[in-house]
Protein backbone atom coordinates (compact mmCIF):
# COMPACT_ATOMS: atom_id res chain seq x y z
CA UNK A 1 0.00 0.00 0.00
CA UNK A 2 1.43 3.44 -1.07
CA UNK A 3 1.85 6.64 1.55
CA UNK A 4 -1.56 8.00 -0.43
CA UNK A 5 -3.25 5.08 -0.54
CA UNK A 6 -2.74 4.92 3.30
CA UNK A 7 -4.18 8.39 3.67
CA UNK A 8 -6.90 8.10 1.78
CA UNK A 9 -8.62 10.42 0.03
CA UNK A 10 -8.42 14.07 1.43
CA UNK A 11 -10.64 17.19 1.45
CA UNK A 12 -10.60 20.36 2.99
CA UNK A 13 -13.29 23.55 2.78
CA UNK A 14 -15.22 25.71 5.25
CA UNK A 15 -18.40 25.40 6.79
CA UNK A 16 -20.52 27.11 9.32
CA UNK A 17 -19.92 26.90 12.75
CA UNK A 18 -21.36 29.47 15.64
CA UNK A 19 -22.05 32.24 12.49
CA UNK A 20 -18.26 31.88 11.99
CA UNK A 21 -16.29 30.37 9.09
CA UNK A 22 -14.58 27.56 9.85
CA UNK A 23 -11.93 25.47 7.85
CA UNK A 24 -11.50 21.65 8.18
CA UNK A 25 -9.66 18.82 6.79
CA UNK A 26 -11.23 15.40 6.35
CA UNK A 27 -9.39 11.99 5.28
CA UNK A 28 -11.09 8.69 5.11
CA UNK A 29 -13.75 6.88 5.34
CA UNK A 30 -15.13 5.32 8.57
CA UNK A 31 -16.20 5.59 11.97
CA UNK A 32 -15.29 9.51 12.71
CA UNK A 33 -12.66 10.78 15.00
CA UNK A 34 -12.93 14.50 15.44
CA UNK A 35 -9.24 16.12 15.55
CA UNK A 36 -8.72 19.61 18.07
CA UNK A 37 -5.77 21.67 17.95
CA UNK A 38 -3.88 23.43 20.84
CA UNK A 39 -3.92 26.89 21.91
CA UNK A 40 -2.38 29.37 18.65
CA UNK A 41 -2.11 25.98 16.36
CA UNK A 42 -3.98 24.46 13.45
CA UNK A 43 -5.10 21.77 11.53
CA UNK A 44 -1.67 22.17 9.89
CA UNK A 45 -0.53 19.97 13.40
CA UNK A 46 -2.20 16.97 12.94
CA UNK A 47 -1.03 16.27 9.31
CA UNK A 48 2.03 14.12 10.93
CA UNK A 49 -0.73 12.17 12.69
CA UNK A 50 -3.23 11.45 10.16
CA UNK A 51 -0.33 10.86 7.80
CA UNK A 52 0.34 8.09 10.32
CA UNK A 53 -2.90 7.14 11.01
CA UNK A 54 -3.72 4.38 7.92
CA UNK A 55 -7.45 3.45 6.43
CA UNK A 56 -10.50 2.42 8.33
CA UNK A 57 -11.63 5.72 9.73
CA UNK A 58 -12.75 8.98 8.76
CA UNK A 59 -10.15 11.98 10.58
CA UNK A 60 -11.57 15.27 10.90
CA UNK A 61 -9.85 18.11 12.10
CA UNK A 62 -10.59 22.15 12.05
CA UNK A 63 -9.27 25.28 12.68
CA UNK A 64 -10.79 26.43 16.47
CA UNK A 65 -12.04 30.63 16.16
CA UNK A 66 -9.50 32.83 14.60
CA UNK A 67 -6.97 30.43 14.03
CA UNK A 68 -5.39 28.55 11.27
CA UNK A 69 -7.58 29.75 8.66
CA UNK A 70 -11.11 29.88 10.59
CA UNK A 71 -12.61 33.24 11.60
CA UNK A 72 -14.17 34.18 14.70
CA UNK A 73 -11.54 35.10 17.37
CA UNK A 74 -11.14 38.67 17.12
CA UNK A 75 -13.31 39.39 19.77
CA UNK A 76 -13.41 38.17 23.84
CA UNK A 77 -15.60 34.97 24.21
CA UNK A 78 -16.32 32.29 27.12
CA UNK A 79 -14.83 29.10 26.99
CA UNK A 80 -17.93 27.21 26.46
CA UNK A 81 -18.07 28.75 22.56
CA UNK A 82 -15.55 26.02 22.20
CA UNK A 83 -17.59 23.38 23.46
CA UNK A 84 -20.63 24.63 21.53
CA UNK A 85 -18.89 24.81 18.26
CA UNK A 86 -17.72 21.06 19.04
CA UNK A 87 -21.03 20.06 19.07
CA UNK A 88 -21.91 22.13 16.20
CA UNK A 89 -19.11 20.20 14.14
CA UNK A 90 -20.29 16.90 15.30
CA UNK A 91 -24.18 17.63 13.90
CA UNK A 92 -22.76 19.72 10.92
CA UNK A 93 -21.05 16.53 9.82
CA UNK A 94 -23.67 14.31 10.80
CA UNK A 95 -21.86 12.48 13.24
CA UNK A 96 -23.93 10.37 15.75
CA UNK A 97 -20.96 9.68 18.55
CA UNK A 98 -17.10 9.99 17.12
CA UNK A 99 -13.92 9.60 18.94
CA UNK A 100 -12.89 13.27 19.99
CA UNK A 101 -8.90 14.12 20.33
CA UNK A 102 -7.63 16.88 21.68
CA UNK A 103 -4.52 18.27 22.16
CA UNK A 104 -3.44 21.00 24.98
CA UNK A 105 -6.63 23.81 24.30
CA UNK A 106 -7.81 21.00 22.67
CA UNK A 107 -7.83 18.33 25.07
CA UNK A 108 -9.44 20.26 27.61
CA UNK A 109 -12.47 20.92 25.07
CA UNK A 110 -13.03 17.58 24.57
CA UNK A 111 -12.93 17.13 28.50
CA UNK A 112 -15.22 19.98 29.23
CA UNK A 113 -17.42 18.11 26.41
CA UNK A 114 -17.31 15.03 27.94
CA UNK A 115 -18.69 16.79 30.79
CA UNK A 116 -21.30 18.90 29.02
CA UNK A 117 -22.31 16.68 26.44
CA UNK A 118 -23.05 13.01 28.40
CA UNK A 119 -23.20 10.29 25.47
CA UNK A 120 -22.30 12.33 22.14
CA UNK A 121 -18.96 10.66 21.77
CA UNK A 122 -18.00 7.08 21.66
CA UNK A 123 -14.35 8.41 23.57
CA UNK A 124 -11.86 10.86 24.11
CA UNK A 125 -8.23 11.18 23.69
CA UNK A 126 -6.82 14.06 25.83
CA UNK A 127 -3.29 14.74 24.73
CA UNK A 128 -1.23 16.89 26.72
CA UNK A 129 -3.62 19.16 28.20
CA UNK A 130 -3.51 21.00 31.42
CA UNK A 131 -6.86 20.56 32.61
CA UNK A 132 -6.82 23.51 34.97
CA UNK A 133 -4.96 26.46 35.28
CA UNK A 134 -1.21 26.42 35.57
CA UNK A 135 1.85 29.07 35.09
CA UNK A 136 0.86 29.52 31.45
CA UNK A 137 -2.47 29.28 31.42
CA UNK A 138 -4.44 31.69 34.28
CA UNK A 139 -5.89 34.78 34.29
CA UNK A 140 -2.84 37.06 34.88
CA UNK A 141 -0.64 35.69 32.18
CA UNK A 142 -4.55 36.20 29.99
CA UNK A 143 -4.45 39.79 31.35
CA UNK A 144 -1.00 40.91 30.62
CA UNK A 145 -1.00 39.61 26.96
CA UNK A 146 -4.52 41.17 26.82
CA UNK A 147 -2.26 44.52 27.74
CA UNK A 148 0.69 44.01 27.11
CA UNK A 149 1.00 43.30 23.07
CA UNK A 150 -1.65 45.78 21.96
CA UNK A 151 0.96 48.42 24.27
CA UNK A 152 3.81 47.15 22.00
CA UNK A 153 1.95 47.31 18.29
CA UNK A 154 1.03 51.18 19.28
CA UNK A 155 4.88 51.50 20.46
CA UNK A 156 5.79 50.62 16.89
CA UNK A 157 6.98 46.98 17.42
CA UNK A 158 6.23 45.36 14.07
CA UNK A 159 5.48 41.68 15.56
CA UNK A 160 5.14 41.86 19.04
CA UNK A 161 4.32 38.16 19.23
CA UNK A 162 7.96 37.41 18.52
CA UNK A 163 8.85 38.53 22.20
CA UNK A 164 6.80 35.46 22.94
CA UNK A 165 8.96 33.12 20.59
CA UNK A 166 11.66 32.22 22.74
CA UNK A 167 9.70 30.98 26.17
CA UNK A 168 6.95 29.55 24.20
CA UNK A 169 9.77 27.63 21.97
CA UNK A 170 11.53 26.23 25.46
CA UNK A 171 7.48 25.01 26.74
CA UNK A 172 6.48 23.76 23.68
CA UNK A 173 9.31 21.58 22.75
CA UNK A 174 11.78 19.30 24.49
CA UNK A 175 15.48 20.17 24.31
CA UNK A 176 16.26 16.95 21.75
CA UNK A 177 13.43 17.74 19.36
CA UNK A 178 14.62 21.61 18.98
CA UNK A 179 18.02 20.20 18.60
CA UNK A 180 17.38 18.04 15.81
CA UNK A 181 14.11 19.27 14.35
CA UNK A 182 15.21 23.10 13.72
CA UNK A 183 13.17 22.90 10.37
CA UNK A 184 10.08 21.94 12.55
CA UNK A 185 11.36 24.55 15.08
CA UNK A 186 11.61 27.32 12.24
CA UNK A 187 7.71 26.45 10.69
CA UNK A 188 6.30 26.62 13.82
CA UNK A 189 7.49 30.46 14.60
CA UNK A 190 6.90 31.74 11.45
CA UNK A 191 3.23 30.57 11.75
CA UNK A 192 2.66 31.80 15.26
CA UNK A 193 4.75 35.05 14.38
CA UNK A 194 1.14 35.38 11.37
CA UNK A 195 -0.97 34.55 14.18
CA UNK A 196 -3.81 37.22 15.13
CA UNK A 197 -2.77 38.30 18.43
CA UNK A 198 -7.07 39.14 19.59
CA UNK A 199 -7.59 35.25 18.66
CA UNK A 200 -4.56 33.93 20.32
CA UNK A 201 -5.01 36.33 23.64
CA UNK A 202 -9.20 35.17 23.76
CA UNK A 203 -8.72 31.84 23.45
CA UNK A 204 -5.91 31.73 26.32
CA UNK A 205 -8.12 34.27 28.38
CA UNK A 206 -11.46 31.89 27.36
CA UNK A 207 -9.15 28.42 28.96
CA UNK A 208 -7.95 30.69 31.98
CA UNK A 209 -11.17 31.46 33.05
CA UNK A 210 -12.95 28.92 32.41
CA UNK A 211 -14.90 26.67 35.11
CA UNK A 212 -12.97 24.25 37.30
CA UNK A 213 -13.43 20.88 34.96
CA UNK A 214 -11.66 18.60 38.06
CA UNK A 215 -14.39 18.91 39.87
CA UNK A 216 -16.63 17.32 37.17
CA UNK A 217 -14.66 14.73 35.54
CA UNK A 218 -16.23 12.08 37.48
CA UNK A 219 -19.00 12.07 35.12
CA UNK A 220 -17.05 11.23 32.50
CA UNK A 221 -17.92 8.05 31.58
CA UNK A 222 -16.54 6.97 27.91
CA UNK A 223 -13.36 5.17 27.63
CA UNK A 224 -10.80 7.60 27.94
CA UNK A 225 -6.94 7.88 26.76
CA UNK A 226 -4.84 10.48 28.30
CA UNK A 227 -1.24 11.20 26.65
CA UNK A 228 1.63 13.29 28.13
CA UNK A 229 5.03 14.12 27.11
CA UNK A 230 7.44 12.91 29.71
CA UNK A 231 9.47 16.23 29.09
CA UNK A 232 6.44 18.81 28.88
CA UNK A 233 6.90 22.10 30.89
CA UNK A 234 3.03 23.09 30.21
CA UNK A 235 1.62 19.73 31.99
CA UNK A 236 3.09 18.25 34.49
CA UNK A 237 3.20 14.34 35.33
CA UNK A 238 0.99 15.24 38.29
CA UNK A 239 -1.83 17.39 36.30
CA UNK A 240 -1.90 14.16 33.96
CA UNK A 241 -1.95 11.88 36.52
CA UNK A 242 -4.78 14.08 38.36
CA UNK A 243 -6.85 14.12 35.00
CA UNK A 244 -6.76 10.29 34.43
CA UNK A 245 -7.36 9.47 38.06
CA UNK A 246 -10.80 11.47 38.17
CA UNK A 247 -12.05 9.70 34.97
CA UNK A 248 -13.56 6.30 35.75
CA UNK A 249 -12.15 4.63 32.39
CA UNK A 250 -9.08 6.19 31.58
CA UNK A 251 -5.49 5.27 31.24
CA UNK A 252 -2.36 7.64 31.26
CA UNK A 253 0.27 6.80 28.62
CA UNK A 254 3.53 8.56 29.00
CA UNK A 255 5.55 8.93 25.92
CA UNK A 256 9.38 9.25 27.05
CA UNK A 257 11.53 12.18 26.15
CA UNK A 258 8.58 14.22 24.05
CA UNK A 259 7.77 17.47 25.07
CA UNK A 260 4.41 19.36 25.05
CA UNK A 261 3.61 19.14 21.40
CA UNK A 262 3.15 15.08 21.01
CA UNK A 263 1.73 15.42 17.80
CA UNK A 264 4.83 16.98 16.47
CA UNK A 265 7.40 15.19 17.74
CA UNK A 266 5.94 12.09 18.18
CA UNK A 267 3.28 11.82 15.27
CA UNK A 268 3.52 8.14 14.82
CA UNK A 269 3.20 6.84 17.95
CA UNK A 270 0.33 9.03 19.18
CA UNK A 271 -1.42 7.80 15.72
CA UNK A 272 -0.44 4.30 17.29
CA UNK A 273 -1.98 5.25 20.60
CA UNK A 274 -5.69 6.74 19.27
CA UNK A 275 -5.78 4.02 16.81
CA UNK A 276 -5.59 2.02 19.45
CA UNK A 277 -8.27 3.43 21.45
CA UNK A 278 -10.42 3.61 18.09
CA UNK A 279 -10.11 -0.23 17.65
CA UNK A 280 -10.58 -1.17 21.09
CA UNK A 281 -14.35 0.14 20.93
CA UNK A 282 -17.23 -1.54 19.06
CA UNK A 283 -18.10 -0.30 15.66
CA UNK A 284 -21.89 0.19 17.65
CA UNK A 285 -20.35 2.74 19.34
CA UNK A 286 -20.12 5.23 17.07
CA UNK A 287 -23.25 5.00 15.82
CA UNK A 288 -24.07 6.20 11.99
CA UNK A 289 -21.06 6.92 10.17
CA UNK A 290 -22.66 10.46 9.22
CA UNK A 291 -23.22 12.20 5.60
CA UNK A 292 -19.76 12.66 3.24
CA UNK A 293 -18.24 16.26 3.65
CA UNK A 294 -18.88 17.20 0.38
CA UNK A 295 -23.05 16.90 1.99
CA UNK A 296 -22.28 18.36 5.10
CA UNK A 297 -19.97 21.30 3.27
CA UNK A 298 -22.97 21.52 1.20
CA UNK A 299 -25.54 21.41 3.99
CA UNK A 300 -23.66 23.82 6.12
CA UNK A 301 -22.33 26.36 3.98
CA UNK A 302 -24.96 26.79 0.62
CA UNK A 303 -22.77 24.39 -1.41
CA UNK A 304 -18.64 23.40 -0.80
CA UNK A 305 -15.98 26.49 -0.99
C-alpha cells in the first residue's frame, strides 16, 4: 500500500460553525474521530498524525475561532463557545458519537465536552492538556498579553508576538526535538509570528477562566486515553496523573523524552496510541457513520468552498 493510498482520500473547505467560518480537513472513510488543535495551532498539526494514522476511519480536524484559517476570534468569548462549536461540528457533519482528540486547548475541550455533552462521543483522547490552570495558562498571564501586546503594536513593534517566541519555543518543545528538528522549530514560529494576536489572547483568556473541569470529571464516563510528554513544561506528570485518576475509564500513557507538542514530535506513535483506542471500541459505538463532507460542506455552507 502506497503513503496516499494509506491516507486516503483528502478534502478540505469551510463550513458554518457558531455564524463563523470555519476550515476543516477530512481523510477517510469510517467511523469519525474529530481532531482539536492546541492553543495558537492548526489543523496544519495533525497532518504528521493522520499521515500516520492508515485506512478504516474517517479523521476530521478544524481550525478552532481565529486560528489557522477559521474566523471568529477577534473578539473576547467564554470558553464554552468552544464546546458549543464542538457540538456544532459533530451535527454539521452528521456524526452520531465519534472519537474526539484533543490536544493541549484541545484536550481540555473535549474534556469539558465530555462533561457537558453526556453520550455524544463514543471516547476521548486528551493529549497533553492541562486541565486547569497552571503558570501559562491563568488569568494574569490572559491579562498581561490582553495589555501588554496591543501596548507594543502602538509603540511601533512590528510583531510583538515574537517577544513570545523564545519561552513559548523552550514550553512547547523538548530540548532533543529543537536540537534536531530546527526545520520543525523554524515552521512553527513563522506561523505563530502570522498569528492574530485578539484570537490567540481570547482563546488563552477563554481556557484561563474557564470553570474548574476537576471537579466534574467524574461524570465522565466513555473510555478515555490520556497522553503526556514525559518532558512537557506546560503539563506536568501530576496534572496528567490528576486528569486520568478522576475519569472512571481512563489510562495515562507517558511517551518518554517528548515534550508538550506530542503530535509533532511524536506523530507516529500518538497515531499508534488513538488508533488504538479507536479499535478497542465496538463499531456500535459510534453509531451512523454520518453524511460525506462534500453533503455536510454543502448542507452547512450553501454548497462546498
Amino acid at each position: 500500500m502506497s503513503a496516499g493510498e494509506a491516507r486516503g482520500p483528502e478534502r478540505e473547505g469551510f463550513v458554518e460553525i457558531g455564524g463563523e467560518r470555519t476550515f476543516y480537513v477530512e481523510r477517510g472513510e469510517g467511523p469519525a474521530i474529530v481532531l482539536i488543535h492546541g492553543w495558537s495551532l492548526s489543523v496544519a498539526y495533525w497532518r504528521p498524525v493522520m499521515d500516520h494514522f492508515g485506512p478504516g476511519y474517517r479523521l476530521i480536524a478544524y481550525d478552532l475561532p481565529g486560528m489557522g484559517r477559521s474566523s471568529g476570534g477577534e473578539r473576547p468569548y467564554q470558553f464554552k463557545r468552544l464546546i458549543d462549536d464542538l457540538e456544532a461540528v459533530r451535527e454539521t457533519f452528521g456524526l452520531e458519537r465519534p472519537l474526539i482528540c484533543g490536544h493541549s486547548l484541545g484536550g481540555d475541550v473535549a474534556a469539558q465536552y465530555a462533561v457537558s455533552f453526556h453520550g455524544r462521543a463514543a471516547g476521548f483522547a486528551l493529549l497533553d492538556a492541562p486541565g486547569r490552570p497552571n503558570l501559562l495558562i491563568n488569568p494574569i498571564v490572559a491579562f498581561l498579553l490582553r495589555i501588554g501586546l496591543p501596548l507594543l503594536a502602538k509603540l511601533g513593534v512590528e510583531q510583538p508576538l515574537r517577544v513570545l517566541v523564545p519561552l513559548l519555543r523552550v514550553l512547547f518543545f523538548s530540548r532533543a526535538f529543537r536540537r534536531t528538528h530546527p526545520g520543525e522549530i523554524r515552521a512553527w514560529r513563522d506561523q505563530f509570528l502570522t498569528s492574530e494576536v485578539p484570537a490567540i489572547v481570547n482563546a488563552l483568556a477563554a481556557e484561563a477562566y474557564r470553570r474548574v473541569l476537576a471537579l466534574e470529571l467524574h461524570r465522565v464516563r466513555e473510555p478515555t486515553l490520556v497522553v503526556r510528554g514525559a518532558k512537557d513544561l506546560v503539563v506536568s506528570q501530576r496534572q496528567a496523573e490528576s486528569f486520568a485518576r478522576r475519569i472512571p475509564d481512563a489510562r495515562l500513557r507517558v511517551l518518554p523524552g517528548a515534550g508538550h507538542m506530542t503530535p509533532v514530535e511524536r506523530p507516529a506513535e500518538v497515531a499508534r496510541l488513538v488508533r488504538e483506542l479507536a479499535d478497542s471500541l465496538p463499531r456500535s459505538a459510534y453509531g451512523r457513520a454520518g453524511r460525506t463532507a462534500l453533503a455536510a460542506a454543502s448542507d452547512a455552507a450553501g454548497g462546498p468552498q
